[in-house]
C-alpha atoms as a PDB file:
ATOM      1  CA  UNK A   1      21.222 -27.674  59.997  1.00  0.00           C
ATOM      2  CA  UNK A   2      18.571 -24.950  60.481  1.00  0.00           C
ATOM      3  CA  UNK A   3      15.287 -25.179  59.070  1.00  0.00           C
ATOM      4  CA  UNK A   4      13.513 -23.222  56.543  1.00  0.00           C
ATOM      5  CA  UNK A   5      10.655 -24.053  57.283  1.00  0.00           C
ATOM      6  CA  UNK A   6       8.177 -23.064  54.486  1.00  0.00           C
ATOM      7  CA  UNK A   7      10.071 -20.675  52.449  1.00  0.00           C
ATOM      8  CA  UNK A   8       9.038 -20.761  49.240  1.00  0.00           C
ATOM      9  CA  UNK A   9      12.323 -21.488  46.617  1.00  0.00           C
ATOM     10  CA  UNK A  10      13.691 -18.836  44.568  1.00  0.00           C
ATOM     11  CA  UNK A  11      15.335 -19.296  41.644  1.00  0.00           C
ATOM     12  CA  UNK A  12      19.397 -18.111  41.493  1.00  0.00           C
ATOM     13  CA  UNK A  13      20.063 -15.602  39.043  1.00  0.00           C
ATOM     14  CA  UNK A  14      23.747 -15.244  38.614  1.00  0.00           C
ATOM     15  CA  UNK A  15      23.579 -12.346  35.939  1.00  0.00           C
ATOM     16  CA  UNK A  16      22.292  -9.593  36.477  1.00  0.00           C
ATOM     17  CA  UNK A  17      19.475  -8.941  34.254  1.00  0.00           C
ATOM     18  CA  UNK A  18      20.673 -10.923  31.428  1.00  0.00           C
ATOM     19  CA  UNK A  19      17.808 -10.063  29.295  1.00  0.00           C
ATOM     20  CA  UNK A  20      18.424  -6.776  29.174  1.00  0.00           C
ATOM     21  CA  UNK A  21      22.179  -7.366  28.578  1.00  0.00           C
ATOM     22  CA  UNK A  22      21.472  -9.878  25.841  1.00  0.00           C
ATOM     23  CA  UNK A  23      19.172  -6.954  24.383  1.00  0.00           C
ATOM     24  CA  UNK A  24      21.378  -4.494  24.145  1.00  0.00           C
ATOM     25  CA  UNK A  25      23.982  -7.061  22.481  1.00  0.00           C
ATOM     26  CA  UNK A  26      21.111  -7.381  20.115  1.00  0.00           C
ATOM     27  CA  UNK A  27      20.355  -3.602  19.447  1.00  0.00           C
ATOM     28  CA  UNK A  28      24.144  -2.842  18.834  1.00  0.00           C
ATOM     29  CA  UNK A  29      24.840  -5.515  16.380  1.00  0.00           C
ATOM     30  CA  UNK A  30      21.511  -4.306  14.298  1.00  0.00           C
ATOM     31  CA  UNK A  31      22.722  -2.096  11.466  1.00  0.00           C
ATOM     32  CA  UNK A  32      20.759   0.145   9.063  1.00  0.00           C
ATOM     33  CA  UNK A  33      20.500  -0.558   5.136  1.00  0.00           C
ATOM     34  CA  UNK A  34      23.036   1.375   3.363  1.00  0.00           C
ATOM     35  CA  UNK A  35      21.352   3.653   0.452  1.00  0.00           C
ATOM     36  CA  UNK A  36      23.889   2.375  -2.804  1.00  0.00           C
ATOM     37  CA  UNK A  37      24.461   5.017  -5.554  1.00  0.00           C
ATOM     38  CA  UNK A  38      23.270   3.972  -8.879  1.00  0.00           C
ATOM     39  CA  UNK A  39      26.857   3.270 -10.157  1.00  0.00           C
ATOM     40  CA  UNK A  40      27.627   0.916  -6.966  1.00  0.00           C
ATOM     41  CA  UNK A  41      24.443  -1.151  -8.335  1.00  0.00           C
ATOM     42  CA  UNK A  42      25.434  -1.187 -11.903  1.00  0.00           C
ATOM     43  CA  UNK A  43      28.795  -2.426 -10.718  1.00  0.00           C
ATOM     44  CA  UNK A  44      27.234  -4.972  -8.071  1.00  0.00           C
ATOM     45  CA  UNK A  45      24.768  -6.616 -11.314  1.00  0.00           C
ATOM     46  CA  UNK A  46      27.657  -6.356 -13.965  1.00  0.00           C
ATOM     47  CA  UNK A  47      29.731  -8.979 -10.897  1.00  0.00           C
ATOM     48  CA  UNK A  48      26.828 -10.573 -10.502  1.00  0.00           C
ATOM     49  CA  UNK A  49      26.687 -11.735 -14.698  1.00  0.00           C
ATOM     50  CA  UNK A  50      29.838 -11.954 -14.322  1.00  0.00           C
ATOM     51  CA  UNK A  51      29.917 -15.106 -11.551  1.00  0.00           C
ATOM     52  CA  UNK A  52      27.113 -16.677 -13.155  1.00  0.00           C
ATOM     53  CA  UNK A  53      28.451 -16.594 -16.782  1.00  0.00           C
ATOM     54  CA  UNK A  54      31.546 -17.555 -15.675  1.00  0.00           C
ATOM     55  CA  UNK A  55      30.942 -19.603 -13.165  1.00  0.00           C
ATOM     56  CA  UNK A  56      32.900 -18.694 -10.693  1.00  0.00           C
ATOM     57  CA  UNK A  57      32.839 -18.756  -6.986  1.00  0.00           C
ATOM     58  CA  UNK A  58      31.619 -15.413  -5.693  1.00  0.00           C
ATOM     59  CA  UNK A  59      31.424 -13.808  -2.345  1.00  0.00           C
ATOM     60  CA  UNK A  60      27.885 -11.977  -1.739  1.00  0.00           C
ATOM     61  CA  UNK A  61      27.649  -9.519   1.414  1.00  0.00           C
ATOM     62  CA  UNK A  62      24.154  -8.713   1.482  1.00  0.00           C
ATOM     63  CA  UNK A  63      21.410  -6.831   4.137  1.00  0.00           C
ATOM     64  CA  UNK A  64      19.206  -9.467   6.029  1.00  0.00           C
ATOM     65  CA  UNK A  65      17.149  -9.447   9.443  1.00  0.00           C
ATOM     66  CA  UNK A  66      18.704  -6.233  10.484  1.00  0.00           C
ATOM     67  CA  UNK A  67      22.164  -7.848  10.049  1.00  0.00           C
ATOM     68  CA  UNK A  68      25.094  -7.917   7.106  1.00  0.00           C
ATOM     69  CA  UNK A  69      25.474 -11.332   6.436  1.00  0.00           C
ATOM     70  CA  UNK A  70      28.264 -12.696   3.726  1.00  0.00           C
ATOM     71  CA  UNK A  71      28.069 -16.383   1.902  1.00  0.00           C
ATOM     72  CA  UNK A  72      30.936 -17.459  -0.097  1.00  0.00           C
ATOM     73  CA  UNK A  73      28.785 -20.014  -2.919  1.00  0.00           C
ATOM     74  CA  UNK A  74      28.180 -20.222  -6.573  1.00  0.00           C
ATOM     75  CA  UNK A  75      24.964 -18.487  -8.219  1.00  0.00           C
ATOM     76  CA  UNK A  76      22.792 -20.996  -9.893  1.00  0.00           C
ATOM     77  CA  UNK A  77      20.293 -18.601 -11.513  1.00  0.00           C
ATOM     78  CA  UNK A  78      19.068 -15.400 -11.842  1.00  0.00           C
ATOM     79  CA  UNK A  79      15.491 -14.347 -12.213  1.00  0.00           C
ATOM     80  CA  UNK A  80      15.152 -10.651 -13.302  1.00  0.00           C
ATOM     81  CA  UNK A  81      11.393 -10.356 -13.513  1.00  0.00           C
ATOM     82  CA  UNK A  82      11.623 -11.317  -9.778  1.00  0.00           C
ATOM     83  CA  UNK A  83      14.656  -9.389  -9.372  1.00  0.00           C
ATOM     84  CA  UNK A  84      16.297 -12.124  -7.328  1.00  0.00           C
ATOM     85  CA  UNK A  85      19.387 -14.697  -8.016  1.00  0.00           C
ATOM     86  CA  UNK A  86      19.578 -18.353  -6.710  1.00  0.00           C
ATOM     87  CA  UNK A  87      22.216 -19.607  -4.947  1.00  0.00           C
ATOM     88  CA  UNK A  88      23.861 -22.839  -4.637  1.00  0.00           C
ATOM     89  CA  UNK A  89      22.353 -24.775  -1.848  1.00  0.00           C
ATOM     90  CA  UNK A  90      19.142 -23.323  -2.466  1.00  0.00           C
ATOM     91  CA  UNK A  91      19.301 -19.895  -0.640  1.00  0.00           C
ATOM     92  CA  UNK A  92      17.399 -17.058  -2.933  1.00  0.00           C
ATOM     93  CA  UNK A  93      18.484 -13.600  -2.404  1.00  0.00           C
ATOM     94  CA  UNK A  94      16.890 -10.329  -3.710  1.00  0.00           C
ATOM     95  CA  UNK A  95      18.937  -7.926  -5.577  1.00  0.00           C
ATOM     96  CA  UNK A  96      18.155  -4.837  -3.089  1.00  0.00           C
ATOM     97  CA  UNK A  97      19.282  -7.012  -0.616  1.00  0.00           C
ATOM     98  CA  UNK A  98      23.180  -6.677  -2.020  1.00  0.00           C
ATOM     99  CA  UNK A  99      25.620  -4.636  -1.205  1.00  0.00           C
ATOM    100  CA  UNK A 100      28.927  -6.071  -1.897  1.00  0.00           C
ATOM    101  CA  UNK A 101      29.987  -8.503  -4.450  1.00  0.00           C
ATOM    102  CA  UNK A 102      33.448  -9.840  -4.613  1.00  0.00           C
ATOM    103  CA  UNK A 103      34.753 -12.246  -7.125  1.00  0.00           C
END
């Protein structure tokens, strides 16, 4: 065996900048808030009543963090002076958060 003698250990980095992959990943997946037309929000609160009256399961696609996220769950209340609805498990979403409702 040879020697090294007193080379100093240097980490192995088997990708090749993987931070600036990972950021990239990051940056495309990062979408911009859609702007809804006033009849796309009067439809999105009228299926929002709707769901809660009923109670019925509802799917909610709404703008969070950059991201569309979607949660398939029951709304447990809705708070208009806060402009915000409750969801089962606890989660609280705004209403200018929305942007698809599906029943």
């Amino acid at each position: 065996m040879i020697d090294r003698g007193f080379v100093k250990w240097q980490p192995f980095n088997s990708l090749i900048n993987r931070k600036m992959v990972m950021d990239t990943l990051e940056k495309e997946k990062k979408v911009k808030k859609p702007n809804l037309f006033p009849e796309e929000i009067d439809k999105i609160s009228e299926e929002i009543l709707n769901a809660y009256y009923a109670k019925s399961m509802v799917t909610i696609i709404y703008y969070e963090n950059n991201l569309y996220k979607k949660i398939t769950t029951y709304i447990v209340n809705i708070n208009s002076s806060y402009k915000t609805i409750k969801l089962k498990g606890g989660k609280i979403i705004s209403f200018n958060q929305i942007i698809h409702v599906l029943n």
